[in-house]
C-alpha atoms as a PDB file:
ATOM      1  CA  UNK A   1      76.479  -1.586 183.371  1.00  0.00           C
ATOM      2  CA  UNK A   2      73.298  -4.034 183.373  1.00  0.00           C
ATOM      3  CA  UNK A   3      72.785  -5.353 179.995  1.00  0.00           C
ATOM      4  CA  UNK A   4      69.796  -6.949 179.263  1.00  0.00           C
ATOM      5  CA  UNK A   5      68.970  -9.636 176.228  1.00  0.00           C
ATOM      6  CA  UNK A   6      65.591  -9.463 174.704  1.00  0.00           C
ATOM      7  CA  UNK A   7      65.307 -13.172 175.091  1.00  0.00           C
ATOM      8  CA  UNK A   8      62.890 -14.691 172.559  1.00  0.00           C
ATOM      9  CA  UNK A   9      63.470 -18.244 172.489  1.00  0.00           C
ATOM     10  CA  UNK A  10      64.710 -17.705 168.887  1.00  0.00           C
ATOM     11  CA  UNK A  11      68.300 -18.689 167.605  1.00  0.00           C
ATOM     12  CA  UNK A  12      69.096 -15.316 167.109  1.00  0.00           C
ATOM     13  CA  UNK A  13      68.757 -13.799 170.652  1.00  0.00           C
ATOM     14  CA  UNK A  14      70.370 -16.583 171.827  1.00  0.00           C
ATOM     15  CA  UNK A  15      73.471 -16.309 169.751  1.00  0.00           C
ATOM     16  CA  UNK A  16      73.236 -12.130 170.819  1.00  0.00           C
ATOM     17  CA  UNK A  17      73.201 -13.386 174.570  1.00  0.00           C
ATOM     18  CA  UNK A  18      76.273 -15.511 173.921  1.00  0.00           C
ATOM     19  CA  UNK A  19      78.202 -12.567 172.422  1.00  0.00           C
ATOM     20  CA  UNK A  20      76.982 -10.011 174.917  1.00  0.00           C
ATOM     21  CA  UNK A  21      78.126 -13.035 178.047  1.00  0.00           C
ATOM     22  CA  UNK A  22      81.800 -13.293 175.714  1.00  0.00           C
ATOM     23  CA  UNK A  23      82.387  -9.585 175.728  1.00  0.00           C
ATOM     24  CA  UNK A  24      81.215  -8.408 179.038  1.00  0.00           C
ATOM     25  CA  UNK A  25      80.414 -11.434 181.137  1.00  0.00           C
ATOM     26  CA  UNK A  26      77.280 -12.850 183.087  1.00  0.00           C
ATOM     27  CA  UNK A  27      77.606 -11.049 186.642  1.00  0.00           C
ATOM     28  CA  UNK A  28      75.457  -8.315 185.256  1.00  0.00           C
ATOM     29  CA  UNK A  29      73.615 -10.177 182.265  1.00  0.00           C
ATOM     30  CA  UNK A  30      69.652 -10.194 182.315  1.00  0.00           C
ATOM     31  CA  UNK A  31      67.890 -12.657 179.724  1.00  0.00           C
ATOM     32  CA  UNK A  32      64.465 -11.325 179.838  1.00  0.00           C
ATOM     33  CA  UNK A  33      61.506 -13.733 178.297  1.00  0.00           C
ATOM     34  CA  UNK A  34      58.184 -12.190 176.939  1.00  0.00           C
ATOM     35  CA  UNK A  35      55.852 -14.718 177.013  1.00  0.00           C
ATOM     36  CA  UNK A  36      52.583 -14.736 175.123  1.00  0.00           C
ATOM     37  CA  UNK A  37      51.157 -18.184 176.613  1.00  0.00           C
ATOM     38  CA  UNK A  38      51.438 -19.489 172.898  1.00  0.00           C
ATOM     39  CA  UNK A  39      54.350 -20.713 172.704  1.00  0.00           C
ATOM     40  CA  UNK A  40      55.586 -24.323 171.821  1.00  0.00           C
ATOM     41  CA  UNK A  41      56.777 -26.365 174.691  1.00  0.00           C
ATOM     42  CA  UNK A  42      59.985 -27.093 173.615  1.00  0.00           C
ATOM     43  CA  UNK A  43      60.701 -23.662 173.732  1.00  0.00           C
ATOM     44  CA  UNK A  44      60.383 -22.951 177.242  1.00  0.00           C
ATOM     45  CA  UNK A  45      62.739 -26.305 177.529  1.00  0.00           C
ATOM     46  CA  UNK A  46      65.219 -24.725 175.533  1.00  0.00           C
ATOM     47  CA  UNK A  47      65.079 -21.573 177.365  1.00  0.00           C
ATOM     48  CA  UNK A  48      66.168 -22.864 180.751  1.00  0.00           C
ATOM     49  CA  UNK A  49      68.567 -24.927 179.081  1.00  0.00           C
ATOM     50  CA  UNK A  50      70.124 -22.394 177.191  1.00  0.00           C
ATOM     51  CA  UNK A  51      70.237 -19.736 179.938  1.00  0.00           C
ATOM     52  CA  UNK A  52      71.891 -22.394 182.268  1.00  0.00           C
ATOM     53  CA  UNK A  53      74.404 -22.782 180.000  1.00  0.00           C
ATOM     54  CA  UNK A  54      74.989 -19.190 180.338  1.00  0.00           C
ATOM     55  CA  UNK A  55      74.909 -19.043 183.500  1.00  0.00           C
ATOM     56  CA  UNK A  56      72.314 -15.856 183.437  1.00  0.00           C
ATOM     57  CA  UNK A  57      69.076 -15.510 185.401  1.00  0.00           C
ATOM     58  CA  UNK A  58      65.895 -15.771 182.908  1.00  0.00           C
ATOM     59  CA  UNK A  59      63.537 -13.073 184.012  1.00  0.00           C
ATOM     60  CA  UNK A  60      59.641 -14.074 182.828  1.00  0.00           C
ATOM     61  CA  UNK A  61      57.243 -11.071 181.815  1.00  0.00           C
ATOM     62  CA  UNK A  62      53.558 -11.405 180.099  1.00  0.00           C
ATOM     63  CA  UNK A  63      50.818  -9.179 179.751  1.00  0.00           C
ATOM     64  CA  UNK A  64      48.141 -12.600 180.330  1.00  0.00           C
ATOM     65  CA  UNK A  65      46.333 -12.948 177.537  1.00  0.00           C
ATOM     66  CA  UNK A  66      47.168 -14.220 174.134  1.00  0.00           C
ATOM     67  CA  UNK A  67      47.410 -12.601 170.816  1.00  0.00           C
ATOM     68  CA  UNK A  68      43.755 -13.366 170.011  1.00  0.00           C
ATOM     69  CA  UNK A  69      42.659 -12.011 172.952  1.00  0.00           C
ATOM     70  CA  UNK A  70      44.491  -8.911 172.341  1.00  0.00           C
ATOM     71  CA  UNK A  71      42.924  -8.899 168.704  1.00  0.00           C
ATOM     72  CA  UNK A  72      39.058  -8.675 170.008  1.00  0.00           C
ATOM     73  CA  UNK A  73      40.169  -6.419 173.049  1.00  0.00           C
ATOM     74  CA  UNK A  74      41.468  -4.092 170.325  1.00  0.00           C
ATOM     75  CA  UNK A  75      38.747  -4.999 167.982  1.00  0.00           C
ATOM     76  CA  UNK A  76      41.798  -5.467 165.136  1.00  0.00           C
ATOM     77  CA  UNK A  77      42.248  -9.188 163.544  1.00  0.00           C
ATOM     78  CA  UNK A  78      46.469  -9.203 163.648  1.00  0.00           C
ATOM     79  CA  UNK A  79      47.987  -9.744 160.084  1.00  0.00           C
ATOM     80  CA  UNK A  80      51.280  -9.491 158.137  1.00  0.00           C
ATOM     81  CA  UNK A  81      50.739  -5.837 157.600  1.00  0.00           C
ATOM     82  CA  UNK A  82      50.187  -4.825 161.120  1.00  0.00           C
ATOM     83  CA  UNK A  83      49.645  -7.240 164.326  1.00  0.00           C
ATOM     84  CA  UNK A  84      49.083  -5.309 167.756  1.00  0.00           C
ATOM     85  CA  UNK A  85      50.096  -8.395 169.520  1.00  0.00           C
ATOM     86  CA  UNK A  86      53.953  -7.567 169.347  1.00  0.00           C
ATOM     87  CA  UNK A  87      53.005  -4.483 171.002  1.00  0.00           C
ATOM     88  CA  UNK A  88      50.677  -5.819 173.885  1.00  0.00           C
ATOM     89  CA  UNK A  89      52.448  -9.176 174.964  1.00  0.00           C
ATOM     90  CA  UNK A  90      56.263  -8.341 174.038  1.00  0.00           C
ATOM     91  CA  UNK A  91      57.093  -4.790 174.081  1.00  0.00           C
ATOM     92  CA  UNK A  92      54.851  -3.447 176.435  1.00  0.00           C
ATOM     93  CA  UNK A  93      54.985  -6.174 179.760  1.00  0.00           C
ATOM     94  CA  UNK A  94      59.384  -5.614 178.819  1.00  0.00           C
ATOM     95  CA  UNK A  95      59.043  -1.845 178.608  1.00  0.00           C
ATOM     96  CA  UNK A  96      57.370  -1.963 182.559  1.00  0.00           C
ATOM     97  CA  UNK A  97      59.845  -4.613 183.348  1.00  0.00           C
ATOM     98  CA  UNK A  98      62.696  -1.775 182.259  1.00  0.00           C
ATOM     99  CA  UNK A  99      61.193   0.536 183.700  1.00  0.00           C
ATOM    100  CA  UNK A 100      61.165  -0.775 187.052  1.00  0.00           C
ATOM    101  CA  UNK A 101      64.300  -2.480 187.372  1.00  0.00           C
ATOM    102  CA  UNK A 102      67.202  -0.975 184.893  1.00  0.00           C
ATOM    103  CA  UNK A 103      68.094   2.839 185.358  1.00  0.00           C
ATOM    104  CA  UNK A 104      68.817   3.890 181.214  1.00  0.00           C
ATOM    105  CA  UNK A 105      71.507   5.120 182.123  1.00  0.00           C
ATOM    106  CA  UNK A 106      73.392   2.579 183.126  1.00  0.00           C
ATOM    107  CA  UNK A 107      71.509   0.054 181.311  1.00  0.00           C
ATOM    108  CA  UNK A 108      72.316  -1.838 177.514  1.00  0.00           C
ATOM    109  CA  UNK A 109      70.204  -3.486 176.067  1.00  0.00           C
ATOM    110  CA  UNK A 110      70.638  -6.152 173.349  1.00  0.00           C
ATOM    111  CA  UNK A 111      68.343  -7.229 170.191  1.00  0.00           C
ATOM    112  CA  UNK A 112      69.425 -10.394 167.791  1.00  0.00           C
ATOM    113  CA  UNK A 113      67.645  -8.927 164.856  1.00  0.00           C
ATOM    114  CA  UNK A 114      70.831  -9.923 162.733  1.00  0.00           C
ATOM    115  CA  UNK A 115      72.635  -7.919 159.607  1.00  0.00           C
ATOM    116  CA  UNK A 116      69.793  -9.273 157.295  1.00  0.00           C
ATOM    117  CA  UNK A 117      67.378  -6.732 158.990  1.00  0.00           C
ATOM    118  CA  UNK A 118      69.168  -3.746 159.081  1.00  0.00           C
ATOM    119  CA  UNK A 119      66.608  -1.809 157.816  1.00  0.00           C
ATOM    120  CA  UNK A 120      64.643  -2.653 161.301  1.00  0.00           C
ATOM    121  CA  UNK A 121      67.225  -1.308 163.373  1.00  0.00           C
ATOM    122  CA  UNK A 122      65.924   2.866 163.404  1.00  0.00           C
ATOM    123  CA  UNK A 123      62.488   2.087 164.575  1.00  0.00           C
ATOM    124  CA  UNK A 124      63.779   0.002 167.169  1.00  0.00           C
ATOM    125  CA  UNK A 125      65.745   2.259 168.386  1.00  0.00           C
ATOM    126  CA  UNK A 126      63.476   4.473 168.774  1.00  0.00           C
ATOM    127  CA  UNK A 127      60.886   2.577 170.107  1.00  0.00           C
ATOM    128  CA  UNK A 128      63.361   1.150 173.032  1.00  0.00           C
ATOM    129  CA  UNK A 129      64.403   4.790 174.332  1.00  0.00           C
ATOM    130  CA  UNK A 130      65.611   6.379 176.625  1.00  0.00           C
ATOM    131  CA  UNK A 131      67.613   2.897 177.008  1.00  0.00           C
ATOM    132  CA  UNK A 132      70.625   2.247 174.707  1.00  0.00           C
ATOM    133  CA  UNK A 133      70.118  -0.612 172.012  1.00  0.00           C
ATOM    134  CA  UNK A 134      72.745  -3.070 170.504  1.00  0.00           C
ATOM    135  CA  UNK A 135      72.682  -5.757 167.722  1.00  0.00           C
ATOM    136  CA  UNK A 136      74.968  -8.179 168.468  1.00  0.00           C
ATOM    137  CA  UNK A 137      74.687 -10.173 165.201  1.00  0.00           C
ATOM    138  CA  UNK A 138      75.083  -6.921 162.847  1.00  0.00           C
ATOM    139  CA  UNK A 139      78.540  -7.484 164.105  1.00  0.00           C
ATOM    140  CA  UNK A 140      80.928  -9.030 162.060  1.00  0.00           C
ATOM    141  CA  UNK A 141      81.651 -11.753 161.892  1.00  0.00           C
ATOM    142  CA  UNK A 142      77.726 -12.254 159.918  1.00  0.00           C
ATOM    143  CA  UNK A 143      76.245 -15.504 160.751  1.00  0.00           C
ATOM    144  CA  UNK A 144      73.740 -17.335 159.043  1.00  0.00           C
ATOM    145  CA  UNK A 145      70.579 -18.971 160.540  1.00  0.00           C
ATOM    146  CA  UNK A 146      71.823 -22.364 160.263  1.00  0.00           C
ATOM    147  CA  UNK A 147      75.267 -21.347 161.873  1.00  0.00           C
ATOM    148  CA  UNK A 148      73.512 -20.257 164.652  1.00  0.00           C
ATOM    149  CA  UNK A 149      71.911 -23.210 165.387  1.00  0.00           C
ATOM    150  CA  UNK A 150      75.095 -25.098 164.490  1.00  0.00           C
ATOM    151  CA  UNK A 151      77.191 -23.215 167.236  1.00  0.00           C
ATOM    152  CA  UNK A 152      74.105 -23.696 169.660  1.00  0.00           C
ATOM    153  CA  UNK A 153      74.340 -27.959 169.269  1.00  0.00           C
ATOM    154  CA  UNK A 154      78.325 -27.227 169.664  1.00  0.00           C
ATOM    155  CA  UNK A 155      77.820 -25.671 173.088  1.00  0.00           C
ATOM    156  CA  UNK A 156      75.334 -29.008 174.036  1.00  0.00           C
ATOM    157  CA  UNK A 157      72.193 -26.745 173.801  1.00  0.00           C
ATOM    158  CA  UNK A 158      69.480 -28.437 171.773  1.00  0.00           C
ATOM    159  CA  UNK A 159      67.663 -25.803 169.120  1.00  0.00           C
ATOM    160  CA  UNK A 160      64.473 -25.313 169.660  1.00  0.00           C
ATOM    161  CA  UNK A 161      62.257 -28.383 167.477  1.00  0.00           C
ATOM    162  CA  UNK A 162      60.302 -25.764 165.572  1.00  0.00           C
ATOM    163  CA  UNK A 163      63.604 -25.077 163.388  1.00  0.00           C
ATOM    164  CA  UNK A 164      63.907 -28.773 162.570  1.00  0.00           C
ATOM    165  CA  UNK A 165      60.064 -28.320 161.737  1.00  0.00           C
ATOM    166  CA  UNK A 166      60.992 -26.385 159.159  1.00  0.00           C
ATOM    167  CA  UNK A 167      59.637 -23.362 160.796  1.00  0.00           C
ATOM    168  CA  UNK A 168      61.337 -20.475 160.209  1.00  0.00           C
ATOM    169  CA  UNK A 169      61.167 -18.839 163.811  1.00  0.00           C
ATOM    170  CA  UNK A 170      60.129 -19.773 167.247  1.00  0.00           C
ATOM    171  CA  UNK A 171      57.919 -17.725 168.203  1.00  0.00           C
ATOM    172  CA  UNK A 172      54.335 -18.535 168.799  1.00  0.00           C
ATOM    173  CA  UNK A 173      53.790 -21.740 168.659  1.00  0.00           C
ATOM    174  CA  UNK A 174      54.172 -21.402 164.511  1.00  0.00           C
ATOM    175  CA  UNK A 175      50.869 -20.037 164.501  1.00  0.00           C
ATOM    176  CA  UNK A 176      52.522 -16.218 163.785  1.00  0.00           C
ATOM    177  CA  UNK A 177      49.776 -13.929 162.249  1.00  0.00           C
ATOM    178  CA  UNK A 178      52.988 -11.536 160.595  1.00  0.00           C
ATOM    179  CA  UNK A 179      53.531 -15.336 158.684  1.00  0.00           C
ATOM    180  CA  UNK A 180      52.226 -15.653 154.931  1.00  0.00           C
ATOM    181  CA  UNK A 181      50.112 -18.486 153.252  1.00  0.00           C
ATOM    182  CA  UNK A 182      53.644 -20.899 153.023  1.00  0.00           C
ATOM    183  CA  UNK A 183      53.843 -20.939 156.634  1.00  0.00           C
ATOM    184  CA  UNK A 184      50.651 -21.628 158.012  1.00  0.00           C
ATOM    185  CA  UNK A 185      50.028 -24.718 154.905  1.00  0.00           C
ATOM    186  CA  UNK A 186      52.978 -25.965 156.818  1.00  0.00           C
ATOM    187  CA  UNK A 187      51.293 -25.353 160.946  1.00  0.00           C
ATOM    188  CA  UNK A 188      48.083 -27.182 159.156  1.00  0.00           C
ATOM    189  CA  UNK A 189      50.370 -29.963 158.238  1.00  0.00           C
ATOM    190  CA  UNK A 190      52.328 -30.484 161.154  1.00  0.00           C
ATOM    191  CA  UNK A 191      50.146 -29.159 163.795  1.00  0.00           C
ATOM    192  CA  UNK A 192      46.640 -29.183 162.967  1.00  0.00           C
ATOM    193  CA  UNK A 193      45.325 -28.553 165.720  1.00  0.00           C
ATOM    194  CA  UNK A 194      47.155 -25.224 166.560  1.00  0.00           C
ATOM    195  CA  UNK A 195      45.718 -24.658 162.855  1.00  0.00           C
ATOM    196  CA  UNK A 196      42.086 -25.478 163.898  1.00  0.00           C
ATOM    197  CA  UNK A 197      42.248 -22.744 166.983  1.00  0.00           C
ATOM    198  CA  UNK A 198      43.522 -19.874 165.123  1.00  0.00           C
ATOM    199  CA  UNK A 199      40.757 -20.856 162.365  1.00  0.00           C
ATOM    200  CA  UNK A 200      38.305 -20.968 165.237  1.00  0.00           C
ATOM    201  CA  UNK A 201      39.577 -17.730 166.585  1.00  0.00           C
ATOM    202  CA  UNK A 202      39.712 -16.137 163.193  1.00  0.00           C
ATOM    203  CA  UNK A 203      35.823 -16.776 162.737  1.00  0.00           C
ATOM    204  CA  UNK A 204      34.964 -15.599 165.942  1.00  0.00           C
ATOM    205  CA  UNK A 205      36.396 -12.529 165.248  1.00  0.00           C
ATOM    206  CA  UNK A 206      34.693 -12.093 161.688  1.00  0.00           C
ATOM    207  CA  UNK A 207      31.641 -12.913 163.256  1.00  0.00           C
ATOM    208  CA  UNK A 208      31.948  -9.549 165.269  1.00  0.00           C
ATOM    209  CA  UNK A 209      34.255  -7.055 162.834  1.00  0.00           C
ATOM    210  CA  UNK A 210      32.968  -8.691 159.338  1.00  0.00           C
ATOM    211  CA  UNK A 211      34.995  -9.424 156.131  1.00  0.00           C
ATOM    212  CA  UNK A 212      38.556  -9.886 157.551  1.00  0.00           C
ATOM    213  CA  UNK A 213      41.628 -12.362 158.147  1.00  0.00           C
ATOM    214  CA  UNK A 214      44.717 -12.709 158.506  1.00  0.00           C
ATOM    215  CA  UNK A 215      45.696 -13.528 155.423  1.00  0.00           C
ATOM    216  CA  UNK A 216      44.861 -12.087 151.542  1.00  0.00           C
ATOM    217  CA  UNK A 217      45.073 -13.138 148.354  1.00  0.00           C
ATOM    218  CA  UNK A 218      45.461 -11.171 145.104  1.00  0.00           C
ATOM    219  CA  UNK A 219      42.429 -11.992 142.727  1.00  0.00           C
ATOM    220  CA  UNK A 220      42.475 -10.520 139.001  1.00  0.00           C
ATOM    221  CA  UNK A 221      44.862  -7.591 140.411  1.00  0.00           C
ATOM    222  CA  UNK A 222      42.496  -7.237 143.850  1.00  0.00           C
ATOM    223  CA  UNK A 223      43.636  -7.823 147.149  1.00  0.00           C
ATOM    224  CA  UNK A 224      41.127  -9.699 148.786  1.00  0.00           C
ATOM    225  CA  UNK A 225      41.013 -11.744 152.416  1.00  0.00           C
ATOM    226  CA  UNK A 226      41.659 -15.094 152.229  1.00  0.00           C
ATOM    227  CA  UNK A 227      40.511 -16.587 155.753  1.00  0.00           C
ATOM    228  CA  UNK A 228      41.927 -20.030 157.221  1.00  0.00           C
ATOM    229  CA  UNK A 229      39.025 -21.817 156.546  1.00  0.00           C
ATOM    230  CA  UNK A 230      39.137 -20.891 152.744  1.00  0.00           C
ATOM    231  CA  UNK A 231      43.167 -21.916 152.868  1.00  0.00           C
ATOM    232  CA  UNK A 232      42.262 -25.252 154.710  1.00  0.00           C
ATOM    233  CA  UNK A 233      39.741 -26.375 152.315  1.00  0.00           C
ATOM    234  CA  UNK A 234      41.716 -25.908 149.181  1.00  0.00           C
ATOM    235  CA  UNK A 235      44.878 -27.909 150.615  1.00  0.00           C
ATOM    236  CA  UNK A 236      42.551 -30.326 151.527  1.00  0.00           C
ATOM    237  CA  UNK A 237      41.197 -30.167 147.928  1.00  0.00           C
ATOM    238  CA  UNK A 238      44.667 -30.611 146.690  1.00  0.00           C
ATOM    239  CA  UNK A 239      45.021 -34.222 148.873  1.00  0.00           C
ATOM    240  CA  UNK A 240      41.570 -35.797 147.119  1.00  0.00           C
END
């Protein structure tokens, strides 16, 4: 059997590789990398360091553009409710990758969503047929985020800097549209300017599809959109 690890750059596909290489080896283990040109550069450092370590080949798909790109293609500003991006530059460039190298039926393949996101696990089964799907880490024993990373320095392998960033995933660059208003006061804080070009790419897009963003607000019960520009201003407010 092939089995092949939906290598994210995150801690948690990483710690699903190292499982998947424990139980049935590397001579048939595939790490395969969607990359949506966004990414921070320390994570493409600590993919070919971690997949070294394996001693597994790192396969590279992308669809080309990024996920603003894909928004104005699709004419569809990404938020936490529904982003098309995940769709255009991860699933879609693996799914052709899958399609043209591993036969389903001799073919696993391996997700670290981990036992906190069980509920996930249906739909992405679903969505990944006619291939098999594992979890990994929804196998006992549970690990937490931080053990993860722990077991990662243990084995040499430095975590990627966005977790010691106090980012909650890799992924991105830690400009995530699925992220709330918490995360991207911290990506104005600690990386401006990735702040200032999703703000500039936010207004382009409002300029063509109107009164939208990628973030909202509640307002006297209402949900309203609350743009980047409108989030930057009042943390900059809160700094006079």
């Amino acid at each position: 059997m092939t089995h092949v690890v939906q290598y994210s750059g995150g801690i948690g596909s990483w710690a699903a590789a190292q499982r998947v290489a424990a139980e049935h080896g590397t001579g048939n283990l595939v790490l395969l990398f969607a990359d949506t040109g966004v990414e921070d550069d320390d994570l493409y450092r600590f993919l070919e360091e971690s997949a070294a370590q394996l001693g597994a080949p790192l396969v590279r798909v992308a669809d080309g553009r990024t996920q603003f790109e894909v928004f104005t293609d699709q004419r569809f500003l990404g938020n936490s409710r529904l982003a098309p991006c995940s769709a255009h530059l991860k699933q879609r460039p693996c799914r052709r990758w899958l399609e043209a190298n591993a036969d389903p039926a001799r073919t696993v393949l391996h997700v670290g969503i981990d036992w906190s996101e069980t509920r996930r696990l249906p739909a992405i089964v679903k969505g990944w047929a006619p291939w098999t799907v594992r979890f990994p880490m929804c196998d006992e024993p549970h690990l937490t985020k931080r053990q993860m990373l722990d077991w990662a320095r243990a084995l040499d392998v430095t975590p990627p800097r966005l977790y010691e960033l106090g980012f909650a995933h890799n992924n991105c660059g830690g400009a995530c549209v699925r992220a709330g208003q918490r995360q991207w006061k911290h990506l104005l804080a600690t990386f401006p300017d990735r702040y200032a070009a999703a703000e500039a790419s936010e207004q382009r897009i409002r300029a063509d599809l109107g009164d939208v963003a990628i973030l909202r607000e509640r307002v006297r019960g209402e949900s309203r959109p609350l743009t980047l520009t409108e989030l930057r201003r009042r943390q900059q407010d809160t700094l006079l």
